[in-house]
N, C-alpha and C. Protein backbone atom coordinates (compact mmCIF):
# COMPACT_ATOMS: atom_id res chain seq x y z
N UNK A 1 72.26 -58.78 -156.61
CA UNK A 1 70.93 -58.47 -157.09
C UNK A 1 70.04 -59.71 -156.92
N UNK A 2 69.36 -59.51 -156.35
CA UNK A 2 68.00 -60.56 -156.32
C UNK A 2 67.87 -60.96 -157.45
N UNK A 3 67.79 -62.14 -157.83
CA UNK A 3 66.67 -62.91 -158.63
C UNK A 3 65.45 -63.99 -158.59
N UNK A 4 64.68 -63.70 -158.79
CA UNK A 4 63.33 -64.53 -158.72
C UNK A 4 62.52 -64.97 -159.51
N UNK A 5 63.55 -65.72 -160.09
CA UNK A 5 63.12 -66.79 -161.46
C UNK A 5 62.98 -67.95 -160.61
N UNK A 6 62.18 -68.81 -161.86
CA UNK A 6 62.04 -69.95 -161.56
C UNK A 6 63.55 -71.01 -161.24
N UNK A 7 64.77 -70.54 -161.27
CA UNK A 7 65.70 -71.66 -161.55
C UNK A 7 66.09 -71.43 -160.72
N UNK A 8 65.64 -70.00 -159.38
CA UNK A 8 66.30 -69.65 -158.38
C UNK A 8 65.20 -69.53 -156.82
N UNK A 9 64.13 -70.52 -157.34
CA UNK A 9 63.25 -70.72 -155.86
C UNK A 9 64.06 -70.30 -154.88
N UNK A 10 65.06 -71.13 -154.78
CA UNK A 10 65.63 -71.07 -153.02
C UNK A 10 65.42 -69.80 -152.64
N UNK A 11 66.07 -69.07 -153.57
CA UNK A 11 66.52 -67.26 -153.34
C UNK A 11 65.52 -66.64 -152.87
N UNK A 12 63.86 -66.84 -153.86
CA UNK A 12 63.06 -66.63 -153.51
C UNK A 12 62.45 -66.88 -152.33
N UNK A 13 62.19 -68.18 -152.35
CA UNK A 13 61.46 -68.62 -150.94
C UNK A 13 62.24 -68.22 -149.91
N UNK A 14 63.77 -68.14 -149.64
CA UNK A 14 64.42 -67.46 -148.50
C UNK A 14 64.30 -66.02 -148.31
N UNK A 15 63.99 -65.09 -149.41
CA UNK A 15 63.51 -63.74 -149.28
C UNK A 15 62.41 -63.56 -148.61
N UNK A 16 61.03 -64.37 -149.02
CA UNK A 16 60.19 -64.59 -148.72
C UNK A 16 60.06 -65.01 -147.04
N UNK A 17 60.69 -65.39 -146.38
CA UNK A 17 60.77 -66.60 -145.23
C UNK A 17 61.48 -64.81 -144.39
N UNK A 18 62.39 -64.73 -145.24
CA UNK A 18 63.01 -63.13 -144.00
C UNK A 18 62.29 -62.07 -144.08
N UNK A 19 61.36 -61.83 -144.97
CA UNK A 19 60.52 -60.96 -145.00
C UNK A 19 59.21 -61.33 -144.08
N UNK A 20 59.22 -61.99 -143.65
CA UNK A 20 58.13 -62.35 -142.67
C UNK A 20 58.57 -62.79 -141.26
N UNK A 21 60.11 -63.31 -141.08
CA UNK A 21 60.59 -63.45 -139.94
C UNK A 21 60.58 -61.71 -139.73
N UNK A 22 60.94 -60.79 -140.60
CA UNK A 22 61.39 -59.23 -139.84
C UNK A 22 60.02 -58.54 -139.58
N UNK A 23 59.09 -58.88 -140.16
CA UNK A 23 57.97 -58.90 -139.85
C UNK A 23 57.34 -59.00 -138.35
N UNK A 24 57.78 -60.12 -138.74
CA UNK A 24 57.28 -60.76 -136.82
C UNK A 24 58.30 -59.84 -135.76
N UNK A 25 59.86 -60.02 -136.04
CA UNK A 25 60.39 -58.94 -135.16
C UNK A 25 59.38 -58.15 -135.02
N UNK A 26 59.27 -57.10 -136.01
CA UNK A 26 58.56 -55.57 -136.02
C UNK A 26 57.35 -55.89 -135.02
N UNK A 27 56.47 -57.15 -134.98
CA UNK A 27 55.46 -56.89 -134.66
C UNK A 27 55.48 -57.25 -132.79
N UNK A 28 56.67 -57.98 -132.49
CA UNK A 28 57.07 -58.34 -131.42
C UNK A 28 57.26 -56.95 -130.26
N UNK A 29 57.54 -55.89 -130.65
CA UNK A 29 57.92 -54.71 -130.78
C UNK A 29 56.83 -53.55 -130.55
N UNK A 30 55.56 -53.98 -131.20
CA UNK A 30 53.97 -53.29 -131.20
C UNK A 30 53.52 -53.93 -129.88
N UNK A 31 53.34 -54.92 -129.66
CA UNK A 31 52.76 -55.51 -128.84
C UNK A 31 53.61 -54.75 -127.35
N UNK A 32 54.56 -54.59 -127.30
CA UNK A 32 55.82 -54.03 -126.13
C UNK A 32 55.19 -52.74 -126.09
N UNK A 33 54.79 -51.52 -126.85
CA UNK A 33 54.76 -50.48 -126.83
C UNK A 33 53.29 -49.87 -127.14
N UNK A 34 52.37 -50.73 -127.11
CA UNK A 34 51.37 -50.54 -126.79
C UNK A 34 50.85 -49.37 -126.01
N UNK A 35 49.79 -48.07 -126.62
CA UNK A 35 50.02 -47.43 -125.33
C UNK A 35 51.11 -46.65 -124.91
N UNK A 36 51.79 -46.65 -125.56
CA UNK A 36 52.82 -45.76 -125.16
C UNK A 36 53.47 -44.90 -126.10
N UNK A 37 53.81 -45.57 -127.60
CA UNK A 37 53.78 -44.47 -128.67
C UNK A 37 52.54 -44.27 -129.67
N UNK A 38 52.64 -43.13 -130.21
CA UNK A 38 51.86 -42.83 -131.31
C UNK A 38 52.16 -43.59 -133.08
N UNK A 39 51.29 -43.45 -133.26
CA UNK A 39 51.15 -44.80 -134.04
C UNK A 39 52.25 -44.31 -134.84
N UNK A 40 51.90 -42.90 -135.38
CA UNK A 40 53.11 -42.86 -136.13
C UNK A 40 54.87 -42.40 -135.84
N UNK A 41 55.07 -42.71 -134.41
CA UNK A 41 55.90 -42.73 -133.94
C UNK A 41 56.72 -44.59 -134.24
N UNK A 42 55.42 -45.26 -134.04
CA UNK A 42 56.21 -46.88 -134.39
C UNK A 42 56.35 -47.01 -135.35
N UNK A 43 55.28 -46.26 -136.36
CA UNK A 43 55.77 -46.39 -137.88
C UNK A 43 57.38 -46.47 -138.44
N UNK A 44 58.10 -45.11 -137.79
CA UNK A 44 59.45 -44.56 -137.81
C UNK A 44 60.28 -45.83 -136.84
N UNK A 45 60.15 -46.27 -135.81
CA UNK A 45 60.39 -47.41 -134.92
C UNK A 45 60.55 -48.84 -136.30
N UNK A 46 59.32 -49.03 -136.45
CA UNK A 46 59.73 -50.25 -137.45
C UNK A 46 59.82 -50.57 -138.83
N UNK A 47 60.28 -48.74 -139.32
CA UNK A 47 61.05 -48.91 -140.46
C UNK A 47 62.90 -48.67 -140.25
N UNK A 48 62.93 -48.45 -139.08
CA UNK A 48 64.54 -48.66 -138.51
C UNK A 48 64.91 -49.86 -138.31
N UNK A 49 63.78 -50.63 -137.78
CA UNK A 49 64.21 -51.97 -137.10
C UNK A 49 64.14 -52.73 -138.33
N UNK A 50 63.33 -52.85 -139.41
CA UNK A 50 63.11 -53.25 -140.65
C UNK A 50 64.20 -53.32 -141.38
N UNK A 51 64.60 -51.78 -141.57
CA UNK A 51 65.51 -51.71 -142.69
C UNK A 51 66.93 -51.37 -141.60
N UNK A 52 66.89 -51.59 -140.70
CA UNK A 52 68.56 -51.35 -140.60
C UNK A 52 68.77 -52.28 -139.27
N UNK A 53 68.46 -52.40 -138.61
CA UNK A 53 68.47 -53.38 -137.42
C UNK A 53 68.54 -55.38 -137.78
N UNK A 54 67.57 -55.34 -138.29
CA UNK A 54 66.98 -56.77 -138.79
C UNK A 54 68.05 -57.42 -139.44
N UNK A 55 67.95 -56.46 -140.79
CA UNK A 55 68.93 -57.03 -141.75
C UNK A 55 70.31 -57.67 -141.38
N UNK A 56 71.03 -56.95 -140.42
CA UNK A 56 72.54 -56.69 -140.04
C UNK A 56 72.16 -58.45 -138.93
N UNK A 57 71.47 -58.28 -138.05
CA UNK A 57 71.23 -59.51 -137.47
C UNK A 57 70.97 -60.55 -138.29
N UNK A 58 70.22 -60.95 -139.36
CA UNK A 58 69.77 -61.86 -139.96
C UNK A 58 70.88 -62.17 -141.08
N UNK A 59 71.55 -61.22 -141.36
CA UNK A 59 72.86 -61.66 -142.45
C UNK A 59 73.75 -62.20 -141.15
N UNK A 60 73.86 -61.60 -139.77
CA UNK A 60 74.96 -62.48 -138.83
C UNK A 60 74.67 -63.65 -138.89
N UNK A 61 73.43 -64.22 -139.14
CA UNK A 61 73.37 -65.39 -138.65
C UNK A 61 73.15 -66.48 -140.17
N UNK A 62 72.57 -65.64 -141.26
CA UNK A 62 72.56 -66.53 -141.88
C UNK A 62 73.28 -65.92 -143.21
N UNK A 63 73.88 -65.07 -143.59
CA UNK A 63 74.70 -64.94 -144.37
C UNK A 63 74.31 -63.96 -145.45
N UNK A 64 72.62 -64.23 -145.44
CA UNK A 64 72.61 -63.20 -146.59
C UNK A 64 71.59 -64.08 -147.61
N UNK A 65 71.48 -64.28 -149.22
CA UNK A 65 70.69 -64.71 -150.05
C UNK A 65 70.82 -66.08 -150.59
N UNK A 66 71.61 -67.18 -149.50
CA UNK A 66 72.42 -68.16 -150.27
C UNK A 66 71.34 -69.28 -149.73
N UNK A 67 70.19 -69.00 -149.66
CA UNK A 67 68.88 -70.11 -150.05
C UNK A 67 68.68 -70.60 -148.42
N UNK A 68 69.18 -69.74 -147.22
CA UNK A 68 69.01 -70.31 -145.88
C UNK A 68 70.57 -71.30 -145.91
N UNK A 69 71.25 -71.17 -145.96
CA UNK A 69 72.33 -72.29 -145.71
C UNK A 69 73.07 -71.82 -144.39
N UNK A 70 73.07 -70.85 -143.87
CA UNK A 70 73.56 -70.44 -142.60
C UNK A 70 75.02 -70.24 -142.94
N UNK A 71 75.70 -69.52 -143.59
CA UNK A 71 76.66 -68.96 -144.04
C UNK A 71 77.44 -67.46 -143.66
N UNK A 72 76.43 -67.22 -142.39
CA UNK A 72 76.59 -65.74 -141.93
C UNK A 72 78.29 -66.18 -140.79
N UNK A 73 78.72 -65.06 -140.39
CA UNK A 73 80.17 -65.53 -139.33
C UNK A 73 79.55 -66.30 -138.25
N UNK A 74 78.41 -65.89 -137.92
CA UNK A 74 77.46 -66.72 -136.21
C UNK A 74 77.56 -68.04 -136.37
N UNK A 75 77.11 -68.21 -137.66
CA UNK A 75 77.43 -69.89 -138.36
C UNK A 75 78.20 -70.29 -138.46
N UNK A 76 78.85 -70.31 -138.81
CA UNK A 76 80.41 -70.35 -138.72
C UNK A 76 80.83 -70.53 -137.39
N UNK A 77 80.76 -70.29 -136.54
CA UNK A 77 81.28 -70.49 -135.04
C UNK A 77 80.28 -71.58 -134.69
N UNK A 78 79.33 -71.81 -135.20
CA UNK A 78 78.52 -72.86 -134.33
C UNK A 78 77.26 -72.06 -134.10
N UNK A 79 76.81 -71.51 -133.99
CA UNK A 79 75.14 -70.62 -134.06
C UNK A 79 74.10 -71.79 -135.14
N UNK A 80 73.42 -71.91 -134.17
CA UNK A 80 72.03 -72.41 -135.13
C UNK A 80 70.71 -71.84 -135.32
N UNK A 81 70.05 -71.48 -135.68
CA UNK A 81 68.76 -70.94 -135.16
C UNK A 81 67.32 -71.35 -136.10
N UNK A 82 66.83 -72.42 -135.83
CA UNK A 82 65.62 -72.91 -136.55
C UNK A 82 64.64 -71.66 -136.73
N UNK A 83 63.92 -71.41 -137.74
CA UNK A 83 62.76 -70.80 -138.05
C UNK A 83 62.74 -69.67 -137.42
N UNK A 84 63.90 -68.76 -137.12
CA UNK A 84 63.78 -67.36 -136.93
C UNK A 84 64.14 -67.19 -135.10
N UNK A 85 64.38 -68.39 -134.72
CA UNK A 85 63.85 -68.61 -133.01
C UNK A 85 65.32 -67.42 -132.39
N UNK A 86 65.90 -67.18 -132.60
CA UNK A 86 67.00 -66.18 -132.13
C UNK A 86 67.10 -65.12 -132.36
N UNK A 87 67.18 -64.62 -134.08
CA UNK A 87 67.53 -63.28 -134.35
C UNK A 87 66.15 -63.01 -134.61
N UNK A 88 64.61 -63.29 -134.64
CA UNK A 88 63.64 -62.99 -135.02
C UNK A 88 63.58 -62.31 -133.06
N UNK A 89 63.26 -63.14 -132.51
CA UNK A 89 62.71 -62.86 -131.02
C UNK A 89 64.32 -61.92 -129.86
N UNK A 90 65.20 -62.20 -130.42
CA UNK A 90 66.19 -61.50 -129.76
C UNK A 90 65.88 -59.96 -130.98
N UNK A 91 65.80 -59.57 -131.71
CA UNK A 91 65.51 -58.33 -132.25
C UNK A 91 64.65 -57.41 -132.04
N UNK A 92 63.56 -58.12 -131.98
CA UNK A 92 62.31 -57.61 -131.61
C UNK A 92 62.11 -57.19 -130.12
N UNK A 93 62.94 -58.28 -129.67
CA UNK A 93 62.87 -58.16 -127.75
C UNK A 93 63.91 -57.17 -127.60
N UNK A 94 65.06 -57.54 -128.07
CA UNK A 94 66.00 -55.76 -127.54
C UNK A 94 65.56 -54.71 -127.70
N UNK A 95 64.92 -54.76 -128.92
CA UNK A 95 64.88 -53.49 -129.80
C UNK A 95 63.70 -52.61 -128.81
N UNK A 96 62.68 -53.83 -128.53
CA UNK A 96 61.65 -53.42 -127.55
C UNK A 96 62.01 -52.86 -125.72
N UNK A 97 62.84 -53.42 -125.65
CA UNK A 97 63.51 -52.99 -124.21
C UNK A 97 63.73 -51.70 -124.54
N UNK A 98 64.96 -51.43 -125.07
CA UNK A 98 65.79 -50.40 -125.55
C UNK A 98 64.25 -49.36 -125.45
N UNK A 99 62.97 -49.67 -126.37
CA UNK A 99 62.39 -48.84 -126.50
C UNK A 99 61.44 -48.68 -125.33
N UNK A 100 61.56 -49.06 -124.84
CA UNK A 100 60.64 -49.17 -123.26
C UNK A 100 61.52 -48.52 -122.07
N UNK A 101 63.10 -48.58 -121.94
CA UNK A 101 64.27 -47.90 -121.19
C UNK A 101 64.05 -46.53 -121.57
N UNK A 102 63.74 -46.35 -122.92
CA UNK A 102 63.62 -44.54 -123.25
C UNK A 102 61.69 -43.74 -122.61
N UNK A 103 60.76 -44.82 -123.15
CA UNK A 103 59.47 -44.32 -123.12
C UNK A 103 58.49 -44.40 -121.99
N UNK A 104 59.18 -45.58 -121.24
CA UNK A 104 58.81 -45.62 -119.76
C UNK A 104 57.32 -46.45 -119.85
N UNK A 105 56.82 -46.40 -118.44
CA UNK A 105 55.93 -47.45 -118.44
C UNK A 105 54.59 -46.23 -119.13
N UNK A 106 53.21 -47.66 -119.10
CA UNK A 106 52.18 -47.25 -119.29
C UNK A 106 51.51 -45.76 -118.75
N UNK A 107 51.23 -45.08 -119.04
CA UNK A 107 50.70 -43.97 -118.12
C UNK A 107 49.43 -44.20 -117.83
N UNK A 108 49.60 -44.20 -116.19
CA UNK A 108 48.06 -44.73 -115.54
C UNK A 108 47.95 -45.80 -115.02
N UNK A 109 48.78 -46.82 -115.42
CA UNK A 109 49.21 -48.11 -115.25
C UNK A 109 49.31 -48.63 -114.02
N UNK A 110 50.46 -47.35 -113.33
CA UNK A 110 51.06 -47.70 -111.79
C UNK A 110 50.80 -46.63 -111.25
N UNK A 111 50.74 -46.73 -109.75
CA UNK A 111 50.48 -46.27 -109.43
C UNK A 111 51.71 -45.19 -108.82
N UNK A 112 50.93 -44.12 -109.02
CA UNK A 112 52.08 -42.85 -108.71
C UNK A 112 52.14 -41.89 -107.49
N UNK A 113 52.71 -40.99 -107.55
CA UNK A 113 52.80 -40.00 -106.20
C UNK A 113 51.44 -39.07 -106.34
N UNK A 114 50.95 -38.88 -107.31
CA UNK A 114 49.70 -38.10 -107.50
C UNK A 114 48.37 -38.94 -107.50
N UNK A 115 48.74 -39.78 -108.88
CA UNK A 115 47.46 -40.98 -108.78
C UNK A 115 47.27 -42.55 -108.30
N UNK A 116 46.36 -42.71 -108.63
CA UNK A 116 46.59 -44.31 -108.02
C UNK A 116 46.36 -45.11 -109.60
N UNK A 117 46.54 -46.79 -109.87
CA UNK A 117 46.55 -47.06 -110.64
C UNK A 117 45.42 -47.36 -110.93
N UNK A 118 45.24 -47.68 -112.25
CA UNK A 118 43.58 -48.46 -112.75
C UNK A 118 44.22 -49.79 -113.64
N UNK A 119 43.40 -51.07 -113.43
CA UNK A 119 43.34 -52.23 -114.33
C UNK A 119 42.74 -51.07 -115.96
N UNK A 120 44.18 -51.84 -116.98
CA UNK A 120 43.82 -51.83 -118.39
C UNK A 120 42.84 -53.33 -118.79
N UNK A 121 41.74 -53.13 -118.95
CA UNK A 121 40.77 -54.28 -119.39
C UNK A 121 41.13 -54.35 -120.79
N UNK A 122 41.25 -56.03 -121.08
CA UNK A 122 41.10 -56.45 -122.40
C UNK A 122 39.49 -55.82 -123.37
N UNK A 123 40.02 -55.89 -124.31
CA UNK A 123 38.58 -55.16 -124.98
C UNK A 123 37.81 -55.91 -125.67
N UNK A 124 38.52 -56.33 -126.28
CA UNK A 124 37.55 -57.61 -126.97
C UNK A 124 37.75 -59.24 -127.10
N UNK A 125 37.74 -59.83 -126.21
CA UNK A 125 38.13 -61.37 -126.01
C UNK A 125 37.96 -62.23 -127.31
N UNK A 126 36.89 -62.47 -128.09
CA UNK A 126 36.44 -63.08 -129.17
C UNK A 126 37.74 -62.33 -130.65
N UNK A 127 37.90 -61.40 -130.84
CA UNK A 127 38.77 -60.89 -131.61
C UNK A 127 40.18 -61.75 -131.09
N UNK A 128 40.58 -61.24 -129.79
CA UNK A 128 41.83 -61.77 -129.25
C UNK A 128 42.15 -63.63 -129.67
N UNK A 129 40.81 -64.35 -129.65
CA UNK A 129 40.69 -65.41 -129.50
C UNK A 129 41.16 -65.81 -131.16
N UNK A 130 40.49 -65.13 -131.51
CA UNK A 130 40.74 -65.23 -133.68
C UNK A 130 41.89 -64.90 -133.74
N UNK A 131 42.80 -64.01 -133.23
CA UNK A 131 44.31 -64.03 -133.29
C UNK A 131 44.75 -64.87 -133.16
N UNK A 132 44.64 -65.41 -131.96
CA UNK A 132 45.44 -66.92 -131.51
C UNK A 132 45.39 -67.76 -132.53
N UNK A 133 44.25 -68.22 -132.70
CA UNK A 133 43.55 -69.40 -133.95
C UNK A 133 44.84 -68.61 -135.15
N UNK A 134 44.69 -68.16 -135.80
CA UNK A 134 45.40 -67.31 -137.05
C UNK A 134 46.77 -67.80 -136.68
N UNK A 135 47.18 -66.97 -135.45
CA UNK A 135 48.70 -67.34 -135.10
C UNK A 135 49.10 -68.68 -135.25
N UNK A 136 48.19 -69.68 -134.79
CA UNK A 136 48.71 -71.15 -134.46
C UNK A 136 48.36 -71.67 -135.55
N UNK A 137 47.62 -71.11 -136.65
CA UNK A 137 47.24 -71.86 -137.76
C UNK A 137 48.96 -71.10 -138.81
N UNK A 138 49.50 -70.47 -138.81
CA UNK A 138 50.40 -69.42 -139.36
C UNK A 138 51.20 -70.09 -138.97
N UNK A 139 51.95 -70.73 -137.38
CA UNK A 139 52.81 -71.32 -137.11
C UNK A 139 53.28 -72.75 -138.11
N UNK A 140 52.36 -73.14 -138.19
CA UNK A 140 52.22 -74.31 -138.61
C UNK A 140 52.65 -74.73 -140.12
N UNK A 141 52.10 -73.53 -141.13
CA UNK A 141 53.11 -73.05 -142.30
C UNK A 141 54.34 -72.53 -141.90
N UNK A 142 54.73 -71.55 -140.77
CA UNK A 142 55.64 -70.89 -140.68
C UNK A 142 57.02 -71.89 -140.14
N UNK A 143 56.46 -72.62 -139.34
CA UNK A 143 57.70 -73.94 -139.40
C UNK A 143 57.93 -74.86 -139.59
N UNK A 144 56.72 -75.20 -140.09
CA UNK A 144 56.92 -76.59 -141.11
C UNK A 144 57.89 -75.77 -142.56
N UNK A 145 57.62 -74.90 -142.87
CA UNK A 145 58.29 -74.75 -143.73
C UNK A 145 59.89 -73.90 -143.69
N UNK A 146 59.58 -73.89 -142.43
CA UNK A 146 61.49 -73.23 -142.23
C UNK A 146 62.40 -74.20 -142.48
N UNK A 147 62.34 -75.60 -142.96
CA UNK A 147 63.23 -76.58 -143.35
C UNK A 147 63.62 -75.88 -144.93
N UNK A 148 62.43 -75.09 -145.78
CA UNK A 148 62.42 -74.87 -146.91
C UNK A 148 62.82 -76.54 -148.18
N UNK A 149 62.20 -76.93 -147.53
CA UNK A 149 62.56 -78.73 -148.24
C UNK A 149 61.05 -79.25 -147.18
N UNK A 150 60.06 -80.17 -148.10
CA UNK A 150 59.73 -80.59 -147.77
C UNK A 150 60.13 -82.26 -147.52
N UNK A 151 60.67 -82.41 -146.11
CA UNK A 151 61.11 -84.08 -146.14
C UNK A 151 60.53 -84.62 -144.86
N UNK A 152 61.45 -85.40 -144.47
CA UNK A 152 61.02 -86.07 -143.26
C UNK A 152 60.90 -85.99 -141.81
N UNK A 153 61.21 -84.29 -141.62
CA UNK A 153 61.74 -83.75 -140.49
C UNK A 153 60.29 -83.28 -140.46
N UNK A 154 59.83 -82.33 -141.41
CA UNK A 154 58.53 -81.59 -141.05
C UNK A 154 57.73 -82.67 -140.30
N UNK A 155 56.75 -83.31 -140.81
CA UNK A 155 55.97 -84.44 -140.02
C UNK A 155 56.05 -83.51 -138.08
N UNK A 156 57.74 -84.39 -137.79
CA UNK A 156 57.95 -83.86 -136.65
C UNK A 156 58.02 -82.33 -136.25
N UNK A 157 58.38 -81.55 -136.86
CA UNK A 157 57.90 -80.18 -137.02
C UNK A 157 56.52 -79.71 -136.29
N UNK A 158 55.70 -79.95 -136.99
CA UNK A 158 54.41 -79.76 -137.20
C UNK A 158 53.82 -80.34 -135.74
N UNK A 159 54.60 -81.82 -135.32
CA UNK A 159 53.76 -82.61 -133.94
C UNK A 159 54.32 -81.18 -132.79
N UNK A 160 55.28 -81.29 -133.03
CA UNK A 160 55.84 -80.32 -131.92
C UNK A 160 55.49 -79.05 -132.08
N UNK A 161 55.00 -78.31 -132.96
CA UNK A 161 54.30 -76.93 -133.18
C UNK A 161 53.08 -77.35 -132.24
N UNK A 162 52.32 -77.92 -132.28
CA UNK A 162 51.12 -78.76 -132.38
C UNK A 162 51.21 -78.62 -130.75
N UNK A 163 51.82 -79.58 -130.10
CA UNK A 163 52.09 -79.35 -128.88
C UNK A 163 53.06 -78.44 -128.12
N UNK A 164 53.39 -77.69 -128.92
CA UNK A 164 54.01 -76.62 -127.92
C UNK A 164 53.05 -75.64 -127.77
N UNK A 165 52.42 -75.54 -128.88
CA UNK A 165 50.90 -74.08 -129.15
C UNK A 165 50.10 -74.42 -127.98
N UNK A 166 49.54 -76.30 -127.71
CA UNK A 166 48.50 -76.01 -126.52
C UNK A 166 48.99 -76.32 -125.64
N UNK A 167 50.23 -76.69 -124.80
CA UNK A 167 50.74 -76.81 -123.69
C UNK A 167 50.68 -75.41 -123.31
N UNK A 168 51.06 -74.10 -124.05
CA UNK A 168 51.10 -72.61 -123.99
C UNK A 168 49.44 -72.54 -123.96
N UNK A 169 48.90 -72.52 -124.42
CA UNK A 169 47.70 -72.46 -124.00
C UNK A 169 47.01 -72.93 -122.73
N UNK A 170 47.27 -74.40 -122.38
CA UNK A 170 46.98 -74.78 -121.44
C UNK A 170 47.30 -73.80 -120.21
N UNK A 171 48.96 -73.30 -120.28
CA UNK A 171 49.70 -72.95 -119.30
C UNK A 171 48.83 -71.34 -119.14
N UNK A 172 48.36 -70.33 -120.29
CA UNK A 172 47.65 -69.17 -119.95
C UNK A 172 46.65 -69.50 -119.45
N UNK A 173 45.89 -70.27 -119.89
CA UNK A 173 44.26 -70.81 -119.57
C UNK A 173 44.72 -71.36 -117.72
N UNK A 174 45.52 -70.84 -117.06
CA UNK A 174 45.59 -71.55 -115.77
C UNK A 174 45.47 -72.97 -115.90
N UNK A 175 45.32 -73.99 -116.84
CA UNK A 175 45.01 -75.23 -116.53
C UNK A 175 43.94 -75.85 -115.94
């Protein structure tokens, strides 16, 4: 049973920390299927991946409610995975294949035996742009604080969030 008292932060803040890594799965997953299901078709999509997919991965790797200590069997063999970087993006990415192997590509997209294709135009650039900002401002809590201890590692955390966000930027922006 959960508890989320004060004498049991860890518990908390690690609930907290997987509830937003399965999150990001789920949302890893929207972005893949875009266009292709109905909304409330992903609804049903990422309350599977939520509640039954996620979990089973995220206890492999980290065990379950024991404050992030990596106590799952994956750990145990040697598995590491900082701030969600494995079972967050390997979940979301299978789960998204898997769902892309069944639903097939974009319709309209490519070009076919009947039609020819059309460019999907971005719709709103300035919106898109406020995502990014959000995302990279989100990163920045999101792994500075995956140590769940504030010490001497974050600092470096944070430089390397810092520069990995606009080297990726640089690298879309063509340079």
């Amino acid at each position: 049973m959960l508890d989320f008292s004060v004498e049991n932060s860890s518990q908390t803040m690690f609930f907290v920390f997987q509830v937003m890594f399965c999150g990001a799965a789920v949302t890893i997953i929207s972005g893949v299927v875009a266009e292709r299901l109905k909304f409330g078709t992903y609804l049903i999509v990422a309350v599977v991946v939520s509640g039954l997919i996620y979990p089973v991965a995220g206890h492999w790797a980290w065990g379950g409610f024991g404050g992030g200590n990596g106590d799952g069997f994956l750990a145990s063999i040697g598995f590491v995975d900082f701030a969600g970087s494995s079972v967050v993006h390997s979940v979301g990415g299978w789960s998204a294949l898997a769902l892309l192997i069944v639903v097939g590509p974009r319709i309209g997209r490519f070009k076919t035996a009947t039609e020819d294709s059309h460019q999907i135009r971005p719709s709103n650039l300035p919106l898109a742009a406020l995502g990014v900002i959000f995302l990279f401002v989100g990163w920045l809590g999101f792994n500075g604080g995956s140590t769940l201890a504030m010490n001497n590692q974050v600092p470096l955390i944070l430089v390397n969030t810092v520069i990995g966000g606009s080297v990726g930027a640089l690298a879309a922006g063509g340079l």
